[in-house]
Protein backbone atom coordinates (compact mmCIF):
# COMPACT_ATOMS: atom_id res chain seq x y z
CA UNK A 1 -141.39 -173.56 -24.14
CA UNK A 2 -141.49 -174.10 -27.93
CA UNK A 3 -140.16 -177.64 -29.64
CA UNK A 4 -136.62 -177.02 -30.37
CA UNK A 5 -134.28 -180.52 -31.54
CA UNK A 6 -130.04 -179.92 -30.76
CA UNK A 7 -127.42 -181.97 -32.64
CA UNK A 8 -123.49 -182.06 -33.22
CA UNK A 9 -121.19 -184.12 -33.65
CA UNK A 10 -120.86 -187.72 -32.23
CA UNK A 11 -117.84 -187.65 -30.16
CA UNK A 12 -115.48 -184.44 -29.03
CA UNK A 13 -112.24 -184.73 -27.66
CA UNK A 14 -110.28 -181.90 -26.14
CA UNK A 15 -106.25 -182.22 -25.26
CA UNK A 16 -103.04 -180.76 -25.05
CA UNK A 17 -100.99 -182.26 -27.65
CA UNK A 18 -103.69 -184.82 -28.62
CA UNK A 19 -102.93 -184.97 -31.90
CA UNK A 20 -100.45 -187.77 -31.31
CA UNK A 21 -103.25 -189.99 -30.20
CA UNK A 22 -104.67 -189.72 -33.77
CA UNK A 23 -103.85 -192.82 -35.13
CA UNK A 24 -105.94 -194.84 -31.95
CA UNK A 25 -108.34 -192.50 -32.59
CA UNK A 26 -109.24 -193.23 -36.21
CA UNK A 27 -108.23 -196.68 -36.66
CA UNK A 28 -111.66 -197.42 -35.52
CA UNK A 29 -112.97 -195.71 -38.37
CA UNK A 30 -111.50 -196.85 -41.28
CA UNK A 31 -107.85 -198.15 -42.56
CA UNK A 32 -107.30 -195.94 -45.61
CA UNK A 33 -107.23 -191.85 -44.85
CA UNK A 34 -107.78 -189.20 -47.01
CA UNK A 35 -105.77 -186.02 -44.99
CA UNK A 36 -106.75 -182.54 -45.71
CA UNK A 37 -105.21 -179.76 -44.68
CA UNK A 38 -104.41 -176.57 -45.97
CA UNK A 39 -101.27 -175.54 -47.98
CA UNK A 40 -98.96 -175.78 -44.84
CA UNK A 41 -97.94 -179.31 -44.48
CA UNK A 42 -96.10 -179.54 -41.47
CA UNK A 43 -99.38 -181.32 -39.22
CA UNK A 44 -100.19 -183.42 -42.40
CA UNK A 45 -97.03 -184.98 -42.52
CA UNK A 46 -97.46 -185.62 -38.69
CA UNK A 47 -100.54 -187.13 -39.10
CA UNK A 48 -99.61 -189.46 -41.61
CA UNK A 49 -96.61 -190.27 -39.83
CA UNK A 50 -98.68 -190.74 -36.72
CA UNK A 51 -101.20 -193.63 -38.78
CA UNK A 52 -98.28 -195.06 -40.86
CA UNK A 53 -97.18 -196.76 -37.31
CA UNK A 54 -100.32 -198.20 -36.71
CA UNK A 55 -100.99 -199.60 -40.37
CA UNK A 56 -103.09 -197.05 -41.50
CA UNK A 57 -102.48 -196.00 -45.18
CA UNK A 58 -102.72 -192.30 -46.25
CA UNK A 59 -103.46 -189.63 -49.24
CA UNK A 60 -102.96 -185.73 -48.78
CA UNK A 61 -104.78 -183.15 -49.91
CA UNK A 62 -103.68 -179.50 -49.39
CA UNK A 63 -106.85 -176.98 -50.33
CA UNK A 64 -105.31 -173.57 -51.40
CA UNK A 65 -107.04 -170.70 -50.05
CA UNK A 66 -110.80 -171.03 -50.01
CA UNK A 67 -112.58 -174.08 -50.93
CA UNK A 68 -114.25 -174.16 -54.11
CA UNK A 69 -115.94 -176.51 -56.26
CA UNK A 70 -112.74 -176.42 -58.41
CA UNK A 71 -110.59 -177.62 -55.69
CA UNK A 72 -112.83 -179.90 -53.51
CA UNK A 73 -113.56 -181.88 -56.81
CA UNK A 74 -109.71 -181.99 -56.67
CA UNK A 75 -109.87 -183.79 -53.78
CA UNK A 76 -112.72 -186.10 -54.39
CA UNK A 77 -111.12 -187.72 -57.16
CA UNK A 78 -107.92 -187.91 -55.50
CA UNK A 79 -109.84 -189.73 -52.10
CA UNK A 80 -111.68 -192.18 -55.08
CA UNK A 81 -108.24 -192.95 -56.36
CA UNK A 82 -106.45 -193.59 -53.60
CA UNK A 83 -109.50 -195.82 -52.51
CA UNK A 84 -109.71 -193.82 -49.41
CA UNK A 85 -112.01 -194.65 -46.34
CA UNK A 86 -112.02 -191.85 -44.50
CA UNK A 87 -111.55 -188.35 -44.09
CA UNK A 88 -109.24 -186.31 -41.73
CA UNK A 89 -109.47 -182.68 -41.94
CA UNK A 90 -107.11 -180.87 -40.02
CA UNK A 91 -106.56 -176.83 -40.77
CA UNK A 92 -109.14 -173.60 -40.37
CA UNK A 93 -112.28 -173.46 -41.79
CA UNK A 94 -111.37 -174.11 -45.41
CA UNK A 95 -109.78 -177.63 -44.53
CA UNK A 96 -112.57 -178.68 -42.20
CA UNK A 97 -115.01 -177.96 -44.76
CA UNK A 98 -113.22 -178.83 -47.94
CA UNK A 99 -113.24 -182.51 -46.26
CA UNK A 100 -116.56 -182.61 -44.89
CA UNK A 101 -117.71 -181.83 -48.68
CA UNK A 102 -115.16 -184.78 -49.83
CA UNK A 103 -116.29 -187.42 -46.91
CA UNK A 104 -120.37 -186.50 -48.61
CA UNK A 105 -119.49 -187.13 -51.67
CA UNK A 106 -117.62 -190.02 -51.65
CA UNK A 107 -120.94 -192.01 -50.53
CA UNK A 108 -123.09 -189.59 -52.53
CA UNK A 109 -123.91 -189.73 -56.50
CA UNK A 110 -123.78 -186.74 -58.82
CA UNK A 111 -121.94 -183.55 -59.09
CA UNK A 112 -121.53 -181.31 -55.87
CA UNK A 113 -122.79 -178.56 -57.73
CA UNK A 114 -126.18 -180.27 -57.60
CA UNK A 115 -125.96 -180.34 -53.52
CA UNK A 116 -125.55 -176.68 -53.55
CA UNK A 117 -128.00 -174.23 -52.03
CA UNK A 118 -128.21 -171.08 -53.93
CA UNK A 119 -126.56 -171.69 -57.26
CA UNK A 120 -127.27 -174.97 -57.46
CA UNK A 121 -130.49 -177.81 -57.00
CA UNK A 122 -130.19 -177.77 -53.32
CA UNK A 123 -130.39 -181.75 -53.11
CA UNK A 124 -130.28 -183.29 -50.26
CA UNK A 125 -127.77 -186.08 -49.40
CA UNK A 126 -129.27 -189.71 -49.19
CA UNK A 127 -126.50 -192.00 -47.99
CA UNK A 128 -124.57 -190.80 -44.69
CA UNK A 129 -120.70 -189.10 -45.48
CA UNK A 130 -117.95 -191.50 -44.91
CA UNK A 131 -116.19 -191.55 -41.33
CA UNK A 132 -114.90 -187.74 -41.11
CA UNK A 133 -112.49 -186.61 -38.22
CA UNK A 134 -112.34 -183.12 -37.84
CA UNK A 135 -109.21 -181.00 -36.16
CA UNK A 136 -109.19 -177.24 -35.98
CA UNK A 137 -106.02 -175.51 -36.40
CA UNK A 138 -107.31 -171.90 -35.80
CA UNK A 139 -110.14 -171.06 -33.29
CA UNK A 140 -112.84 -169.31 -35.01
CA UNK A 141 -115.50 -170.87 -37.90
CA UNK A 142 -116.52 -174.14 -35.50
CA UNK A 143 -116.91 -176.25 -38.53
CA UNK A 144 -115.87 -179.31 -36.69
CA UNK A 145 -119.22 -179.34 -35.02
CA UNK A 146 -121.36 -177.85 -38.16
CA UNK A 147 -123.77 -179.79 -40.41
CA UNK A 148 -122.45 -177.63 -43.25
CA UNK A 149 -119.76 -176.62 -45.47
CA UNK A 150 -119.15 -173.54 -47.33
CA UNK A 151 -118.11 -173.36 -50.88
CA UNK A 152 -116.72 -170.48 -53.09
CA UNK A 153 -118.08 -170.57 -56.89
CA UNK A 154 -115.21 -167.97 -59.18
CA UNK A 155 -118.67 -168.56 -61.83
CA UNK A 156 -121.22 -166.86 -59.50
CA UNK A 157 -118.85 -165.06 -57.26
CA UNK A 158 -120.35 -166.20 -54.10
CA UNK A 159 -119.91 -168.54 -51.29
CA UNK A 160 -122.84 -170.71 -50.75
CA UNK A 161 -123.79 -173.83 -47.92
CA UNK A 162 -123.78 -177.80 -48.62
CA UNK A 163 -125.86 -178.60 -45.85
CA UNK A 164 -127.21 -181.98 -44.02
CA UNK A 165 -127.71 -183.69 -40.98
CA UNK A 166 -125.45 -186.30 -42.87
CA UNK A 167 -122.22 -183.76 -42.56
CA UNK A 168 -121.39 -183.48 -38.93
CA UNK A 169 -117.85 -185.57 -38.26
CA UNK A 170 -117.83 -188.41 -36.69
CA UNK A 171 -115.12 -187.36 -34.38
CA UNK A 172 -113.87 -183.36 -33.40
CA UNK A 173 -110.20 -183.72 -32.22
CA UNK A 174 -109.46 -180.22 -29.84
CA UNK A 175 -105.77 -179.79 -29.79
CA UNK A 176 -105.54 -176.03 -28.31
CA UNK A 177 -101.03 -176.71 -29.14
CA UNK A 178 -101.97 -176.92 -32.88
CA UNK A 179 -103.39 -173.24 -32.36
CA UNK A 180 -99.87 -171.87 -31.23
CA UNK A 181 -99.02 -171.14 -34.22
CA UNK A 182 -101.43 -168.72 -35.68
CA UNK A 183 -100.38 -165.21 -36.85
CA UNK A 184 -101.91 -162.24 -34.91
CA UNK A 185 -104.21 -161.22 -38.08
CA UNK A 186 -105.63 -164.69 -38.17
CA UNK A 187 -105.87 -164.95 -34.30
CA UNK A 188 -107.60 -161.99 -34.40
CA UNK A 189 -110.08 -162.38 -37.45
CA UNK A 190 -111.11 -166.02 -36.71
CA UNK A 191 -111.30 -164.93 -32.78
CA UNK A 192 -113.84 -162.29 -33.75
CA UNK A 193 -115.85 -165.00 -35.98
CA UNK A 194 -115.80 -166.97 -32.68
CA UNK A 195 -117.30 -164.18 -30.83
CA UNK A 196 -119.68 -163.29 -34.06
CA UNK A 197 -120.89 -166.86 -33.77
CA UNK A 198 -121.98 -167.10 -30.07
CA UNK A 199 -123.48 -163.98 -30.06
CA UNK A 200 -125.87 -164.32 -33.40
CA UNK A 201 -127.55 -167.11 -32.14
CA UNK A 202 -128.04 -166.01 -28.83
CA UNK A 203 -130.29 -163.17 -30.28
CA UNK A 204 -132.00 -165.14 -32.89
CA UNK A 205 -135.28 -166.23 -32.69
CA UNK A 206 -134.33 -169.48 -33.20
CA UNK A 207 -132.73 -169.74 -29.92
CA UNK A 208 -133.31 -172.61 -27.56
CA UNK A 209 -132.06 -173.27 -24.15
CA UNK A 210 -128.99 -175.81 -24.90
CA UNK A 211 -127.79 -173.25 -27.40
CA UNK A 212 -128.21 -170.26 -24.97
CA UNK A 213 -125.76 -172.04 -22.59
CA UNK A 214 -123.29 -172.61 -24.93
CA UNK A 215 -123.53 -169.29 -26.20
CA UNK A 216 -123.66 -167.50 -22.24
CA UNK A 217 -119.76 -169.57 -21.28
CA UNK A 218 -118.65 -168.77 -25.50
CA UNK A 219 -119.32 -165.17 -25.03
CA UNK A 220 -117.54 -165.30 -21.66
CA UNK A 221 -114.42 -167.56 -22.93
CA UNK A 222 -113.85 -164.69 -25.90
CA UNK A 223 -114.55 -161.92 -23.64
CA UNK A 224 -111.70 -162.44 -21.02
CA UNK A 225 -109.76 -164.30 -23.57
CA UNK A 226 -109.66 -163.15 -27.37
CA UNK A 227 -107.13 -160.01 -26.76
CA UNK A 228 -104.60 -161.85 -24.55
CA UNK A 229 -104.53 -164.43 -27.63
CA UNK A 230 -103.86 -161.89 -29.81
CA UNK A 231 -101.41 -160.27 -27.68
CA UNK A 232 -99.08 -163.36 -26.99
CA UNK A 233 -99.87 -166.14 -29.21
CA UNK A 234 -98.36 -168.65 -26.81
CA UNK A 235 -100.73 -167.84 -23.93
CA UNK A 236 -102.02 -171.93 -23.82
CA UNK A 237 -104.56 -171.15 -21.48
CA UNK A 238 -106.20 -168.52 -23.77
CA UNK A 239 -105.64 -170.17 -26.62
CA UNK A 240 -107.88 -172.95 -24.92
CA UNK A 241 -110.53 -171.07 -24.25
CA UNK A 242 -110.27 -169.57 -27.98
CA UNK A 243 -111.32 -173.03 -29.14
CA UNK A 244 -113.81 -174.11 -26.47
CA UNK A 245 -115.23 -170.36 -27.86
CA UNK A 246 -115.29 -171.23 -31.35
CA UNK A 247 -116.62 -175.00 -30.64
CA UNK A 248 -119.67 -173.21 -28.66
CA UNK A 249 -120.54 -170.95 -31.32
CA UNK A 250 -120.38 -173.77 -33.91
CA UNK A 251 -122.61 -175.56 -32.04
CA UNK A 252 -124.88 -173.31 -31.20
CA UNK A 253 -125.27 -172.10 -34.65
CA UNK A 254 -125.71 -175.38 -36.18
CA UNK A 255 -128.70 -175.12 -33.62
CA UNK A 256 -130.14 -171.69 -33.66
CA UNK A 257 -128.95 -170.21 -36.49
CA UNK A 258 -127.03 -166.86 -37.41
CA UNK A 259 -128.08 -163.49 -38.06
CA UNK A 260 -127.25 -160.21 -40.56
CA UNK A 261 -123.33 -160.54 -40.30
CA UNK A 262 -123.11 -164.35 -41.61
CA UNK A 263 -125.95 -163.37 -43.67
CA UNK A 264 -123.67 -160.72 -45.16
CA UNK A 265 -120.35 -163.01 -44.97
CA UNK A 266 -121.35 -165.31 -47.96
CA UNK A 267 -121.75 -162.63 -50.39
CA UNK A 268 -119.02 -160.11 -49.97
CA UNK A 269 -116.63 -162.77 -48.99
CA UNK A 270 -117.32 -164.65 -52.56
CA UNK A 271 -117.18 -161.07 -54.49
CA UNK A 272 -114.34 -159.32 -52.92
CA UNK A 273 -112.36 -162.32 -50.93
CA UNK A 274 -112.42 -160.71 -47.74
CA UNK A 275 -111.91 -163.16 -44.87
CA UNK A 276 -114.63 -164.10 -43.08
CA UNK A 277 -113.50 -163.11 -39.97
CA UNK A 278 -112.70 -159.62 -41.05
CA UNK A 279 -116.34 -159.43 -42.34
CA UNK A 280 -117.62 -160.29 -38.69
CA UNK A 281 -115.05 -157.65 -37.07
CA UNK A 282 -116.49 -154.83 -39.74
CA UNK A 283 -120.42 -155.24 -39.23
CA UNK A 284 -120.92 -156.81 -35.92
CA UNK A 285 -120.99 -153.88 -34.12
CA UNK A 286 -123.07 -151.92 -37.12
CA UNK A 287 -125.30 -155.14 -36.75
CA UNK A 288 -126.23 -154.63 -32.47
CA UNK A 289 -127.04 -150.50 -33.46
CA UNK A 290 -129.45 -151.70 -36.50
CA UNK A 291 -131.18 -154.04 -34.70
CA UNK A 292 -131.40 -152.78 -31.73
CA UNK A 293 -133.08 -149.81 -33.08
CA UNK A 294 -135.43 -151.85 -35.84
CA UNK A 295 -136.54 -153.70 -32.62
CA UNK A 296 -137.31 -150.38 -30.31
CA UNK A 297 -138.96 -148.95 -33.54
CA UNK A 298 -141.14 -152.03 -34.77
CA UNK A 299 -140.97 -154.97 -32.04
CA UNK A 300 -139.95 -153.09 -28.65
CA UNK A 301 -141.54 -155.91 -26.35
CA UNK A 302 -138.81 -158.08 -28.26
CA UNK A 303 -137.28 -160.40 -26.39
CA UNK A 304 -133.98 -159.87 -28.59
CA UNK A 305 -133.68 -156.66 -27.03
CA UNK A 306 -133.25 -157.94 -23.32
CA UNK A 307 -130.83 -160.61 -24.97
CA UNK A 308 -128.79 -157.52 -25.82
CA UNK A 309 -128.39 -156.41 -22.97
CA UNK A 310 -127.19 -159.18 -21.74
CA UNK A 311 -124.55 -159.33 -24.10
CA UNK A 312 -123.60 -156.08 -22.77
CA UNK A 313 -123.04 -157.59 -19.38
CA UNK A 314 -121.48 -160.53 -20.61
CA UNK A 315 -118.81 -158.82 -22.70
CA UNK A 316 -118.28 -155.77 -20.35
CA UNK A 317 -118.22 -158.01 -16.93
CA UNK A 318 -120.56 -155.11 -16.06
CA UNK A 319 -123.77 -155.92 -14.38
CA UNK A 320 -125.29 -151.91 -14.98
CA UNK A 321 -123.64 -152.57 -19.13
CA UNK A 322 -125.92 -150.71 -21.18
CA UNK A 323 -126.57 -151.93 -24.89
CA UNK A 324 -124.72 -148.87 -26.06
CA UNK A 325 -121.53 -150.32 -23.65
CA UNK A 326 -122.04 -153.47 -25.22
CA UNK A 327 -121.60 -151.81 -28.93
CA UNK A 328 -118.49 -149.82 -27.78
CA UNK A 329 -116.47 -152.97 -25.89
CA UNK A 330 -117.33 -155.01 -29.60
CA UNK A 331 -115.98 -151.37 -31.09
CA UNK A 332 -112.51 -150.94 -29.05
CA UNK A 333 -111.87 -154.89 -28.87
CA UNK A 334 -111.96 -154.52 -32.98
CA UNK A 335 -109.94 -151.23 -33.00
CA UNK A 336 -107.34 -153.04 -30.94
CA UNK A 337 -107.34 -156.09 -33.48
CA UNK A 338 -106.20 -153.66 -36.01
CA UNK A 339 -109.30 -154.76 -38.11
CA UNK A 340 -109.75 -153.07 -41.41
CA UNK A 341 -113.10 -151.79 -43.60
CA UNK A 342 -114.50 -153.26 -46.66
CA UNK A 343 -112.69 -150.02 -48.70
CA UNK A 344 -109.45 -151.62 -48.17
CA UNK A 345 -110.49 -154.52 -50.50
CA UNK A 346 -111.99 -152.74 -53.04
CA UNK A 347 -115.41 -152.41 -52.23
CA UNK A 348 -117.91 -149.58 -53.15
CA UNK A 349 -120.96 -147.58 -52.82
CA UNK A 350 -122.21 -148.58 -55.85
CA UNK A 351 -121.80 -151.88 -55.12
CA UNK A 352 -124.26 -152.00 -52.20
CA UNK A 353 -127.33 -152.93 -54.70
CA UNK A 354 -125.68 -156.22 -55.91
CA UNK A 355 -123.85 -157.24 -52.22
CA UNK A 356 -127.79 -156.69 -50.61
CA UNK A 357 -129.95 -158.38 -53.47
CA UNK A 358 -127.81 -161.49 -52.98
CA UNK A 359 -127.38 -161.09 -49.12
CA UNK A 360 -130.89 -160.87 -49.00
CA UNK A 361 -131.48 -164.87 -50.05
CA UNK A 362 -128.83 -166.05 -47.74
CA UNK A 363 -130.20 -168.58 -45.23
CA UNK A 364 -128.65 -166.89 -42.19
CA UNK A 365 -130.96 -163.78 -42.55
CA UNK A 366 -133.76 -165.85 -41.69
CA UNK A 367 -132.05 -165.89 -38.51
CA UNK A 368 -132.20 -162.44 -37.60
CA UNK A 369 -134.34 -161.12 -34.91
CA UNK A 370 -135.88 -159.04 -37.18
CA UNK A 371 -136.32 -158.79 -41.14
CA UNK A 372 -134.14 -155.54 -41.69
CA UNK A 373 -135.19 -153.24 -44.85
CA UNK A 374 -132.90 -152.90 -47.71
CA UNK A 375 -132.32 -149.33 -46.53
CA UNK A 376 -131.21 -150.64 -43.28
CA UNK A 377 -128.71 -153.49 -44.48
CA UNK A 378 -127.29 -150.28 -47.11
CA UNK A 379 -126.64 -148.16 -43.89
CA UNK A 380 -124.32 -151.04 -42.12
CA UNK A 381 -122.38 -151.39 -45.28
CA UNK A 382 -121.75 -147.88 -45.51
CA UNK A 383 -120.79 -147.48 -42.13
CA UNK A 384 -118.76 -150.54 -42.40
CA UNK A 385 -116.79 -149.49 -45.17
C-alpha cells in the first residue's frame, strides 16, 4: 500500500436544528465574530441574535454572488475594523469560502492576490487562519471540510484556489433544517456537485483507503437520495443524507483529489458564470465515456477502470451494472434535474481553444486517471454543449 496522509477539519457536528447551539459552540473560540453569509440574511440575523445572548459581539458580511477578490477584500477590511476574532461562515459555497479566505488573511500579511495559485505568486500562508466555523446552507461544494477556497478574478476571467493546510475550519456545524429551504435548481445543481465530488476521487489515482470509504457511503447517500430532495424539498431525511453526501466528497477530495470535471469547473465557471454545479451535471457523464475509453485504449490493466464499474453498481444498486449503466443512471438522473448545456450561457465552438489551454493548468487535472489529449477534453465540451 503506498504512503497516503488524510486531514479535515478539527471538529464536525451534525444536528437537527443545531444552529441554535451556535453561540456555546463558538464562544470557545473567540468573543468578537465576523458572520458571513450570502445576500439572504435571514440565518445571519439568527446567528447574531443567537451570540448577542451569550456576550458575543458581531459584524456581517453578505458576499453577493461569487466570491471574488473584489468582495472578499470587502470583507477583510470590514473583519479588521470591527476588530473581529473570528469567522462564521454560514451559506453555500461562496460564503464558506469567502470566510475561510477572510479568517487567512486576517493573521496573514500582504495582498490575497499574492496567495493565489494561477494568476497570482502562489504563496503559501505562514501563520494559521483565525478560529473559522463553517455552516453549509446547501449540500453540494463540501467546503466546510476543504483546505481551500475558490476565488473569481472579473481581470483574468477565471476562478482560481487559495490553498493550505492552514484553511480547514476549526469547527463544521451540519444543520440538515438550514437546507429546507433550497430551490429545486440549486438542490439539484449543488446535489450533482455532491455526487461529482465523491465520485472523482474515487477514480483518481490519488485515492487512498480513508477516502475510498467516504466516497463508497457518499455515492450511496446521493444515489438513493439526490432525486427525492429535489422532488420535495422538505424530505428531512434526504436532505440529511444530501449533506453527509456533500461532507464525504469534500473530504475525500481535500484527500485524493478531483478529476476532468473540477478541472474544467474553474475555467468556464470564471468565463461564462455558469454554476458550478451545472458544470458537474453537463460533463460528468461525458467525463466516465472519455476516460473510460482513454483507459481501454492506453492503460487497460487500469485500476480506474474496475473503480468504474463499481460506480456502476453503486449508483444503479445493480450488482451485474455495466460501466455503460453507470453512464446512463448519471445521464437520466441529470435529464430529470432539468439540467441545461453550456449553449444556454453563451458558450461556443470557437471558444473551446481558450476554455482547454486554461483548463489544462488547473490543479484538479492532475487528478485524473489519465492525462486526456486536447482532442479529447474538445470532444466533452462539444458534447456537453
Amino acid at each position: 500500500m503506498d504512503k497516503f496522509e488524510f486531514m479535515t477539519s478539527d471538529r464536525i457536528v451534525f444536528e437537527r436544528d443545531g444552529i441554535k447551539n451556535i453561540a456555546k459552540l463558538a464562544k470557545p473560540l473567540g468573543t468578537n465574530a465576523l458572520i458571513v453569509t450570502g445576500s439572504r440574511d435571514t440565518v445571519g440575523n439568527e446567528i447574531r441574535e443567537y451570540l448577542e445572548a451569550e456576550g458575543i459581539k458581531s459584524a456581517h458580511f453578505k458576499v453577493k454572488g461569487e466570491p471574488s477578490l473584489e468582495t472578499t477584500k470587502e470583507g477583510l477590511d470590514l473583519a479588521r475594523h470591527e476588530n473581529c476574532d473570528m469567522v462564521i461562515a454560514c451559506g453555500g459555497g461562496s460564503a464558506i469560502d469567502s470566510g475561510k479566505i477572510i479568517a487567512a488573511m486576517m493573521m496573514n500579511e500582504g495582498e490575497i492576490l499574492s496567495y493565489l495559485e494561477v494568476i497570482g505568486e502562489g504563496k503559501s500562508l505562514t501563520k494559521p487562519s483565525a478560529p473559522c466555523i463553517a455552516i453549509p446552507t446547501t449540500a453540494g461544494t463540501g467546503a466546510e471540510v476543504t483546505k481551500n477556497a475558490v476565488i473569481s478574478s472579473d481581470e483574468h476571467k477565471v476562478k482560481v484556489s487559495l490553498r493550505s493546510p492552514y484553511m480547514y475550519p476549526d469547527l463544521v456545524l451540519l444543520d440538515p433544517m438550514l437546507t429546507l429551504s433550497m430551490p429545486k435548481r440549486v438542490t439539484a445543481s449543488t446535489g450533482l456537485d455532491a455526487l461529482t465530488q465523491v465520485i472523482e476521487p474515487f477514480i483518481s489515482h490519488l485515492s487512498n483507503p480513508m477516502t475510498d470509504a467516504f466516497c463508497r457511503e457518499g455515492m450511496r447517500l446521493a444515489a438513493r437520495s439526490l432525486r427525492k430532495a429535489y422532488d420535495d424539498g422538505n424530505d428531512v431525511e434526504a436532505r440529511e443524507e444530501m449533506l453527509l453526501a456533500s461532507l464525504f466528497g469534500g473530504i475525500a477530495l481535500a484527500n485524493a483529489k478531483l478529476g476532468v470535471v473540477h478541472g474544467f469547473a474553474g475555467v468556464i465557471g470564471g468565463m461564462y458564470g455558469i454554476p458550478h454545479g451545472i458544470v458537474c451535471a453537463a460533463l460528468l457523464p461525458y467525463s466516465v465515456e472519455t476516460n473510460v475509453k482513454a483507459l481501454s485504449e492506453r492503460d487497460e490493466n487500469s485500476q480506474a477502470l474496475i473503480r468504474y464499474e463499481e460506480v456502476a453498481k453503486i449508483l444503479t444498486g445493480d450488482e451485474k451494472a455495466t460501466i455503460e449503466d453507470g453512464k446512463k443512471w448519471i445521464m437520466n438522473l441529470c435529464s430529470h434535474l432539468d439540467m441545461p448545456g453550456f449553449r444556454e450561457y453563451g458558450m461556443k465552438e470557437e471558444d473551446f481553444s481558450e476554455v482547454i489551454s486554461k483548463s489544462m493548468n488547473a490543479s484538479s487535472m492532475k487528478g485524473n486517471p489519465i492525462v486526456l489529449s486536447y482532442e479529447e477534453l474538445e470532444g466533452m465540451l462539444r458534447k456537453a454543449l
